[in-house]
Protein backbone atom coordinates (compact mmCIF):
# COMPACT_ATOMS: atom_id res chain seq x y z
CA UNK A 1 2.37 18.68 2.60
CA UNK A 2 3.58 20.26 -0.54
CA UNK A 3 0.54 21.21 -1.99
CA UNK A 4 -0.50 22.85 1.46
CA UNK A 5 2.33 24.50 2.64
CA UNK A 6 3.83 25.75 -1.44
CA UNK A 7 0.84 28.63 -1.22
CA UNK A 8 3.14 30.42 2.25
CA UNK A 9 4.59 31.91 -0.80
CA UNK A 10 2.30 33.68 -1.45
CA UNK A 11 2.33 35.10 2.57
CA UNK A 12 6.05 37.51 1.05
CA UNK A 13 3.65 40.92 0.08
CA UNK A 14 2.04 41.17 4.16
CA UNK A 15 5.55 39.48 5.41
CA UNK A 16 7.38 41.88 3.48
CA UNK A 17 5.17 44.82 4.75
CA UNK A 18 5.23 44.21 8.40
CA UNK A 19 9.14 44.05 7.69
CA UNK A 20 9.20 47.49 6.76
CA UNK A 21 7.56 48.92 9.36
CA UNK A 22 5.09 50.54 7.32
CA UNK A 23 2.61 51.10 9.94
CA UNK A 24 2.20 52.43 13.07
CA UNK A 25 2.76 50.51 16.02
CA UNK A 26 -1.32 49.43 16.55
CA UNK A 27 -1.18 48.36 13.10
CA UNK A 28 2.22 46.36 13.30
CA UNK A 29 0.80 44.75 16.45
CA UNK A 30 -2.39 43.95 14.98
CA UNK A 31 -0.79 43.12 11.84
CA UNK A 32 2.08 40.32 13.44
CA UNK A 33 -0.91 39.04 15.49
CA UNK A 34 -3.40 38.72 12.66
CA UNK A 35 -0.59 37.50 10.73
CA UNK A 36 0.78 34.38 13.49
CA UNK A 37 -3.05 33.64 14.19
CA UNK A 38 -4.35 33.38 10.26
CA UNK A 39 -0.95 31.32 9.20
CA UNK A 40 -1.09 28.80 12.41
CA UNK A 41 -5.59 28.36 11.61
CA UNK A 42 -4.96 27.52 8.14
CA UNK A 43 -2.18 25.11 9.07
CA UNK A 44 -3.55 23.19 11.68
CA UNK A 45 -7.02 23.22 10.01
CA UNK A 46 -5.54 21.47 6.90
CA UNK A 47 -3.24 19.11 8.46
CA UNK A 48 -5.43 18.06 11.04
CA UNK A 49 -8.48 17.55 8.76
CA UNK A 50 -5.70 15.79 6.25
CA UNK A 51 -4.92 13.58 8.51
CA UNK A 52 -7.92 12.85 10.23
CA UNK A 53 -11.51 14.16 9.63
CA UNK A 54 -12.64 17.01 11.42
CA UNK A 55 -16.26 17.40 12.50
CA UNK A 56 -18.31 19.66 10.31
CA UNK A 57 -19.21 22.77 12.76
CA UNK A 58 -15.00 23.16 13.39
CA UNK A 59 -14.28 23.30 9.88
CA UNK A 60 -17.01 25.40 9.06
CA UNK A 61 -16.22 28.02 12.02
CA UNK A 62 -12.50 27.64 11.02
CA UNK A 63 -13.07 29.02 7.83
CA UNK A 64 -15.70 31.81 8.95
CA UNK A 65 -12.92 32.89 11.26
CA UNK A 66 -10.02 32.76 8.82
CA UNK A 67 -12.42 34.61 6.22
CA UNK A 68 -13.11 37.17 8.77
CA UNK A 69 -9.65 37.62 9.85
CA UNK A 70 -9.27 37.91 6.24
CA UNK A 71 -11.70 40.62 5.93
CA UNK A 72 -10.54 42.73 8.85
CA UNK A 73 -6.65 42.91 7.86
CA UNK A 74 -7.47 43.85 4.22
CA UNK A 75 -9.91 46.54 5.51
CA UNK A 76 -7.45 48.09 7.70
CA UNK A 77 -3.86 47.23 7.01
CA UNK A 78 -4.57 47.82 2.94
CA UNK A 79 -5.04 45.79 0.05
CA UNK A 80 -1.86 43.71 0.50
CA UNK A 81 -3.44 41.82 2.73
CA UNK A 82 -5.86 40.64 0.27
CA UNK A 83 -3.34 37.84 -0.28
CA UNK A 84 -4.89 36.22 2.55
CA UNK A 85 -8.19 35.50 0.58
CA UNK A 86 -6.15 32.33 -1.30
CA UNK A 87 -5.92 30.55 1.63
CA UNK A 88 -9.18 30.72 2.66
CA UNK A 89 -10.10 29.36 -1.10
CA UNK A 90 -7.30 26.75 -0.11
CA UNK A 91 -8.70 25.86 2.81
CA UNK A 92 -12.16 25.60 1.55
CA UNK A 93 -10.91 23.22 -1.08
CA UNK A 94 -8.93 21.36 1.27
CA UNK A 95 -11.38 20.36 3.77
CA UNK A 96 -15.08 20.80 2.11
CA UNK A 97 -16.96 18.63 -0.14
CA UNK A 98 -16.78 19.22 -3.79
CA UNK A 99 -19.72 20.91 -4.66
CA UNK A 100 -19.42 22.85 -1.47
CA UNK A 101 -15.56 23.92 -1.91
CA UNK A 102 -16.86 25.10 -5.20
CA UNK A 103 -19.53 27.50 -3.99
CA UNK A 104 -17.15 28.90 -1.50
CA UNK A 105 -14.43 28.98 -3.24
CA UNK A 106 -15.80 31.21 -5.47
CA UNK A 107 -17.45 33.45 -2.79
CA UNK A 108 -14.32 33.91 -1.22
CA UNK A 109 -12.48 34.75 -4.39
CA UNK A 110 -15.80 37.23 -4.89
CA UNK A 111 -15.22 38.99 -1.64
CA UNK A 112 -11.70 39.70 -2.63
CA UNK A 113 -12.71 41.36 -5.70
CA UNK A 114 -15.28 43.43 -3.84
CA UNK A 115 -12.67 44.59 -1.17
CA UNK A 116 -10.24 45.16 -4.48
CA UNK A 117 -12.40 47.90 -5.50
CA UNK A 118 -12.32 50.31 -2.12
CA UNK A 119 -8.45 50.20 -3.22
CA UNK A 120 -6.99 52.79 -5.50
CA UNK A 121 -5.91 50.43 -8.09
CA UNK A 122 -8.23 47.23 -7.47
CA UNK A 123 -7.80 45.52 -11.23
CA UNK A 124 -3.37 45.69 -10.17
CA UNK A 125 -5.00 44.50 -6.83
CA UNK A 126 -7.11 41.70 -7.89
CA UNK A 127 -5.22 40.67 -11.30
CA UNK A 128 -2.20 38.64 -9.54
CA UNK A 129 -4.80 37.16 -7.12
CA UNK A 130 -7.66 36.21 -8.84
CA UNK A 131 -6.40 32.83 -10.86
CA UNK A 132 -3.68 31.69 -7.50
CA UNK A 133 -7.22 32.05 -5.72
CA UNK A 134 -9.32 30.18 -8.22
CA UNK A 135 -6.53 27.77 -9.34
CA UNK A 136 -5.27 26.82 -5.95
CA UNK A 137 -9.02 26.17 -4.19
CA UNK A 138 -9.83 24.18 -7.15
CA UNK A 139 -6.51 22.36 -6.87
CA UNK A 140 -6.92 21.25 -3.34
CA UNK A 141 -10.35 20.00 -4.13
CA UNK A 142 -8.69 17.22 -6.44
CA UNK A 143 -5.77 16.83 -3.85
CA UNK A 144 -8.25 16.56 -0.91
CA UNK A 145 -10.37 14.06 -3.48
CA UNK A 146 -7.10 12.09 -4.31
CA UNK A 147 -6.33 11.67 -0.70
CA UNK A 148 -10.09 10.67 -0.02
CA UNK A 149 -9.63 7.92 -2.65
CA UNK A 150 -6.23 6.83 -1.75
CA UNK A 151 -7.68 6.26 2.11
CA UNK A 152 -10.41 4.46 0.72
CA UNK A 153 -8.46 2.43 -1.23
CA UNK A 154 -6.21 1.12 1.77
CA UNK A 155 -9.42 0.37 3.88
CA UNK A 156 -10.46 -1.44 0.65
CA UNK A 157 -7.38 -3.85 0.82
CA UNK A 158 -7.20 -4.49 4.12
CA UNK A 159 -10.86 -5.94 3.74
CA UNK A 160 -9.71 -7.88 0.61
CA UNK A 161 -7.14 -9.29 3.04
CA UNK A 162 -9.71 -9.96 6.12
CA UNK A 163 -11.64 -11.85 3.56
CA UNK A 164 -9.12 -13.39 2.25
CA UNK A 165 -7.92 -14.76 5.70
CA UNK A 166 -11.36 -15.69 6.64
CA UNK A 167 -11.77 -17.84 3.41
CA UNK A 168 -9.06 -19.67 3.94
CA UNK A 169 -9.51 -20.69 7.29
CA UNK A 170 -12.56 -21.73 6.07
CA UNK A 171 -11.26 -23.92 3.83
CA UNK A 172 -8.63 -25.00 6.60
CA UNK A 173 -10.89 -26.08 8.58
CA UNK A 174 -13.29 -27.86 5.90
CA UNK A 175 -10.20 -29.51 4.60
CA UNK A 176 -9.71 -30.73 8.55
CA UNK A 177 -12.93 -32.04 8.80
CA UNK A 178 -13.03 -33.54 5.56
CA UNK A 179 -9.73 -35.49 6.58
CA UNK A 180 -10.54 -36.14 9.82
CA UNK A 181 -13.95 -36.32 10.48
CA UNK A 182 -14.80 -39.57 9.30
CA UNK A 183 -11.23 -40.83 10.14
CA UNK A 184 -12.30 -39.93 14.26
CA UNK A 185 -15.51 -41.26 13.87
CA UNK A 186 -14.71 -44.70 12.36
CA UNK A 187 -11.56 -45.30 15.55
CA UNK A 188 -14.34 -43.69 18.19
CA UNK A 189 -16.66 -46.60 16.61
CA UNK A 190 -14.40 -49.24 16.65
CA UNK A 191 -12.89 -48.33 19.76
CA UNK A 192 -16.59 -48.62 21.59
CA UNK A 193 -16.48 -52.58 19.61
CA UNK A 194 -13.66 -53.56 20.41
CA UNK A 195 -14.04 -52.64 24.33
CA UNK A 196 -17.47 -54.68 23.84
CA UNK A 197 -15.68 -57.88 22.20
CA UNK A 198 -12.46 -57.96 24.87
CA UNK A 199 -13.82 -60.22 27.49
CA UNK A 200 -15.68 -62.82 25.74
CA UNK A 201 -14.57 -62.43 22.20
CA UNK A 202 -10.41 -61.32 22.76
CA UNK A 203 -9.70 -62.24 19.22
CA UNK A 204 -12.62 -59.97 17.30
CA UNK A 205 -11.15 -57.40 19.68
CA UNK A 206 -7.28 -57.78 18.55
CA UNK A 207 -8.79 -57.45 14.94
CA UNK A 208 -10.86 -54.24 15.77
CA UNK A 209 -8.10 -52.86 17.54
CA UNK A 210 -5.90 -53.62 14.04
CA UNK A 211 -8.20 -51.52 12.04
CA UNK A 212 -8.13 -48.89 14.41
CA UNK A 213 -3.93 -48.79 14.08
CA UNK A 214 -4.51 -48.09 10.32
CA UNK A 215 -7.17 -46.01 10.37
CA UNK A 216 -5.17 -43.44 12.61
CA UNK A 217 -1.63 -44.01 10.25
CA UNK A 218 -4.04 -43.12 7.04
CA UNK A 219 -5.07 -40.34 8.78
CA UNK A 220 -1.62 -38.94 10.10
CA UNK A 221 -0.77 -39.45 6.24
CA UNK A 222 -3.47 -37.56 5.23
CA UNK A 223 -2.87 -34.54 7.70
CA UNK A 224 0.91 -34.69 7.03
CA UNK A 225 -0.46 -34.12 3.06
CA UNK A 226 -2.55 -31.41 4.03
CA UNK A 227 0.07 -29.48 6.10
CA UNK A 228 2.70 -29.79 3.54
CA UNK A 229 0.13 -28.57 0.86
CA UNK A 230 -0.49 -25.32 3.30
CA UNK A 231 2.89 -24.64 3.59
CA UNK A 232 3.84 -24.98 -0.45
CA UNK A 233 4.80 -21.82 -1.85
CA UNK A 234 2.57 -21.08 -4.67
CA UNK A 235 3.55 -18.05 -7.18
CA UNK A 236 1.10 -15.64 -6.77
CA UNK A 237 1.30 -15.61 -3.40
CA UNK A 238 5.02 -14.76 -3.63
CA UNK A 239 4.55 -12.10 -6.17
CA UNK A 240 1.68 -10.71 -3.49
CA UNK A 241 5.11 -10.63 -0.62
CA UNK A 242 7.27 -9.49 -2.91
CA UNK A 243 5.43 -6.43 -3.58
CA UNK A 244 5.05 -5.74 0.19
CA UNK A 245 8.67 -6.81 0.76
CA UNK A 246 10.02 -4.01 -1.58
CA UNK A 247 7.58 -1.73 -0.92
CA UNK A 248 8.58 -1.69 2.55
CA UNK A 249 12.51 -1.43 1.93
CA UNK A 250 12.01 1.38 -0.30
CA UNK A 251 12.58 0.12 -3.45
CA UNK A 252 10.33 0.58 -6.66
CA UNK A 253 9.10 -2.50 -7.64
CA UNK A 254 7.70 -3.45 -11.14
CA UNK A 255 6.18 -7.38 -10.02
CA UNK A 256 2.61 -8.25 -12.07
CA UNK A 257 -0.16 -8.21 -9.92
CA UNK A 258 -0.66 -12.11 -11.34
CA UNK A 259 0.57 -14.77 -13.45
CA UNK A 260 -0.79 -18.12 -15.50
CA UNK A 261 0.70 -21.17 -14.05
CA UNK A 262 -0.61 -23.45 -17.02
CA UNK A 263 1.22 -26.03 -17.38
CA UNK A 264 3.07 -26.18 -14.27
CA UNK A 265 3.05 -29.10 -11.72
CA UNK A 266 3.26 -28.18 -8.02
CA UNK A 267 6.68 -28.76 -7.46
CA UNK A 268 7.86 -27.03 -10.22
CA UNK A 269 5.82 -24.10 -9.22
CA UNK A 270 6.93 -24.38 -5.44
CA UNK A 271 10.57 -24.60 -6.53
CA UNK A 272 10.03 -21.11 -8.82
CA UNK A 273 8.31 -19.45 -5.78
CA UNK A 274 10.97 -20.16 -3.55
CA UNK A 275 13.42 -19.23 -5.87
CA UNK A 276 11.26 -15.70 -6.11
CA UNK A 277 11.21 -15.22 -2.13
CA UNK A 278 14.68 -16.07 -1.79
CA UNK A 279 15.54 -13.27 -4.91
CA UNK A 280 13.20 -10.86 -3.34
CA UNK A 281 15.58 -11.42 0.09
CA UNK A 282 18.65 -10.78 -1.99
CA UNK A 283 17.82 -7.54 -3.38
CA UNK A 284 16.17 -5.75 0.26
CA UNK A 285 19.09 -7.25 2.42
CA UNK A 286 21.92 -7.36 0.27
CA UNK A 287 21.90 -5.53 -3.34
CA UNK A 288 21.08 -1.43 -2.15
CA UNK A 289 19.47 -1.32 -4.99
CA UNK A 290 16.34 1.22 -5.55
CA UNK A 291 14.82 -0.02 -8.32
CA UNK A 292 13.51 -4.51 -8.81
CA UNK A 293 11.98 -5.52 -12.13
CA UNK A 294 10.04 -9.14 -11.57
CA UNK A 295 8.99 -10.62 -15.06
CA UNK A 296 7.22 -13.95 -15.10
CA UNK A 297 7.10 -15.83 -18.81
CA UNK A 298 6.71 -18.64 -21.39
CA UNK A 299 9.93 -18.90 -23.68
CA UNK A 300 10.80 -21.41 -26.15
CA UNK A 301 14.08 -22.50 -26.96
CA UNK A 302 16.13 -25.41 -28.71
CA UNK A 303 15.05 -27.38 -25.26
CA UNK A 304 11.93 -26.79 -25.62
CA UNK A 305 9.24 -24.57 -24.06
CA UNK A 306 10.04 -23.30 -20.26
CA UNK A 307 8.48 -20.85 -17.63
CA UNK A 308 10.90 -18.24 -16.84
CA UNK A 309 10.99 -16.07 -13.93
CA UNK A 310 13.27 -13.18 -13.55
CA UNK A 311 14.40 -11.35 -11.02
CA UNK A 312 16.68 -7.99 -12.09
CA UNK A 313 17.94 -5.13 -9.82
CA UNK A 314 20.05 -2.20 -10.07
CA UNK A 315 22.26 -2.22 -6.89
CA UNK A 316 25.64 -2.74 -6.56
CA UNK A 317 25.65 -5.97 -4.96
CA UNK A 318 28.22 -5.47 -2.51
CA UNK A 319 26.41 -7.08 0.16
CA UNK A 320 27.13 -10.42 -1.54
CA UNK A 321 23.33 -10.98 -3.17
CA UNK A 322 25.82 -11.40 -6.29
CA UNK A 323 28.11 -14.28 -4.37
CA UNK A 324 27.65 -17.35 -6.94
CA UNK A 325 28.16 -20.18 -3.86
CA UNK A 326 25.97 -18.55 -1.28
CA UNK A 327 23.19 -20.97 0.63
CA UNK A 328 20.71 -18.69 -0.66
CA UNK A 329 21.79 -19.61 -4.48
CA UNK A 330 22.38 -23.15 -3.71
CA UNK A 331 19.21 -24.13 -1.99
CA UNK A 332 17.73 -22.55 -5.24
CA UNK A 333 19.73 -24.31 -7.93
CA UNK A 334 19.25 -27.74 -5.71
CA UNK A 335 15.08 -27.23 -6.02
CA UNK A 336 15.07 -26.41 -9.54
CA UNK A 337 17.60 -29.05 -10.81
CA UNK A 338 14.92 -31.21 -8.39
CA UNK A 339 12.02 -30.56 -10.68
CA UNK A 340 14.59 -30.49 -14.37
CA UNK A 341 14.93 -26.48 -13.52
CA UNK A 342 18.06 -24.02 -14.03
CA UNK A 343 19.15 -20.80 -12.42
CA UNK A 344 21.20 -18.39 -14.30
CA UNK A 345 22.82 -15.65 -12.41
CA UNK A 346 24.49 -12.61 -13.72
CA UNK A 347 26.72 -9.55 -12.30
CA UNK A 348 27.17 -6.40 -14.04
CA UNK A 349 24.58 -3.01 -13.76
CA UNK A 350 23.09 -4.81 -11.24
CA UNK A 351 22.15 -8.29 -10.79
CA UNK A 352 19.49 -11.13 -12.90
CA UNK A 353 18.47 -13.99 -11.36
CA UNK A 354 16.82 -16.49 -14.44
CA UNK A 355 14.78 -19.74 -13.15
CA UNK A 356 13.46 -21.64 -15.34
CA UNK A 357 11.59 -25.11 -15.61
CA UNK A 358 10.51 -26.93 -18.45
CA UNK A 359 6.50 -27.20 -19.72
CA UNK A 360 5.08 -30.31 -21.30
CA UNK A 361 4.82 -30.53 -24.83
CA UNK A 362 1.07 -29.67 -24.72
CA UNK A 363 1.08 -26.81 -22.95
């Protein structure tokens, strides 16, 4: 929207004219008309196409008829009007292919110069126009290519995350069948037996029907494994939310797109991304803060070596994120002191939340 709407500035010479009353009253009626109808084209043809895509015989009549408008009020209003030619070189770079914005960017700026010279003093004329012309048609071209690439990109992720869904409910369900497939099988089998031994051989049957009980508890254990493994916090996935949790509240987040987790043991890791999702909560609910720093490292100390996460903010904390004996904090210290962990919390220009748990010897 800035880089669209800063060229109206460019609109003060004709503005300023029409203001004056400079002209007759055709002209100052053709003038305020030529003037609403150009200014309202080249806005709605560059938003719109912005925003979404036009088709390619609207944006190329748009921009004949703004280029002819163009022509007409220069011809008979007077060379102030030739203003008008940089936003047809806008436009043209706002809503054309490269190569093609080029072409007509120049051929517009080229049709300025040529009206220029019917004027009395065309190089005063042309001289304040010609580089706003050339540099702003050339500038929306990288805008409108920036904007291409940033659209692109977003389609790009949300197919990363499609994929990423589909994969693992691929794996979900290979996992499933994996536990459970032979697991169903073997009671369906012994099931069929043991209905087979019942009347003649009651004691086979009681034994059949045994193994069938602890078939079914190994398998209940073995789903009950699975489902708490799915629901384990793991800490790239929590840097992943934490990203998308400040990004929606508005705060600038520095988080690293990944981390190593060498050297850590699942709980240890699930206790340091809890203790991320619960500081990530702190600072968009409680801290106003506008800026969260996320570091992730290995540290060594007179304990030893330990993986350190940190979570630091610059907000006030007068929501309480700061409040040493909140659940929040508690739950936190309680899983970390679970797996040999600490937290360290401190108040001051904003707030720093330390976890850290201790690495083996040979990592």
């Amino acid at each position: 929207m800035i880089w669209i709407g800063i060229w109206l500035a460019f609109m003060s010479p004709p503005l300023n004219k029409l203001l004056d009353g400079g002209y007759s009253t055709v002209g100052e009626v053709f003038g305020w008309t030529g003037f609403v109808v150009f200014v309202l084209a080249y806005l709605v043809l560059v938003f719109r196409h912005t925003a979404r895509r036009l088709t390619t015989p609207v944006v190329r009549g748009t921009l004949v008829f703004l280029g002819a408008l163009a022509v007409a009020l220069s011809l008979t209003l007077g060379p102030t009007w030739l203003v008008l030619f940089v936003y047809v070189a806008v436009s043209c770079g706002a809503v054309l292919p490269a190569r093609q914005a080029g072409w007509s960017i120049i051929g517009s700026t080229a049709v300025m110069c040529l009206l220029a010279l019917r004027g009395d003093q065309p190089v005063e004329a042309v001289g304040g126009l010609l580089v706003p012309a050339l540099l702003g048609g050339f500038a929306m071209t990288g805008v409108g290519q920036l904007i291409r690439t940033t659209v692109q990109l977003k389609e790009a992720r949300a197919t990363v995350a499609q994929l990423a869904a589909n994969e693992e409910r691929l794996r979900m369900s290979r996992d499933l069948h994996d536990l459970l497939g032979h697991s169903l099988s073997l009671i369906a089998l012994k099931s069929e037996l043991a209905g087979r031994m019942l009347p003649d051989q009651p004691g086979r049957a009681a034994a059949q029907i045994e193994d069938i009980q602890q078939v079914s508890r190994q398998a209940l254990k073995d789903v009950r494994e699975a489902v708490t493994g799915y629901r384990r916090p793991t800490l790239p996935g929590e840097l992943a939310g934490a990203r998308t949790a400040l990004a929606a509240a508005g705060v600038v987040a520095d988080v690293p797109a990944d981390c190593p987790t060498d050297g850590l043991d699942e709980d240890q890791e699930a206790a340091l991304a809890w203790a991320l999702r619960e500081g990530v909560t702190n600072v968009v609910r409680h801290s106003g803060a506008r800026n969260c720093t996320v570091t992730v490292q290995v540290r060594q100390n007179l304990d030893g070596r330990h993986y350190e996460l940190t979570v630091r903010d610059d907000g006030d904390n007068s929501g309480g994120s700061a409040a040493p004996k909140g659940n929040g904090l508690t739950g936190m210290t309680e899983r970390l002191e679970m797996v040999g962990g600490t937290l360290d919390t401190r108040s001051g220009k904003g707030f720093t939340l330390t976890a850290r748990v201790p690495l083996g010897s040979g990592t």
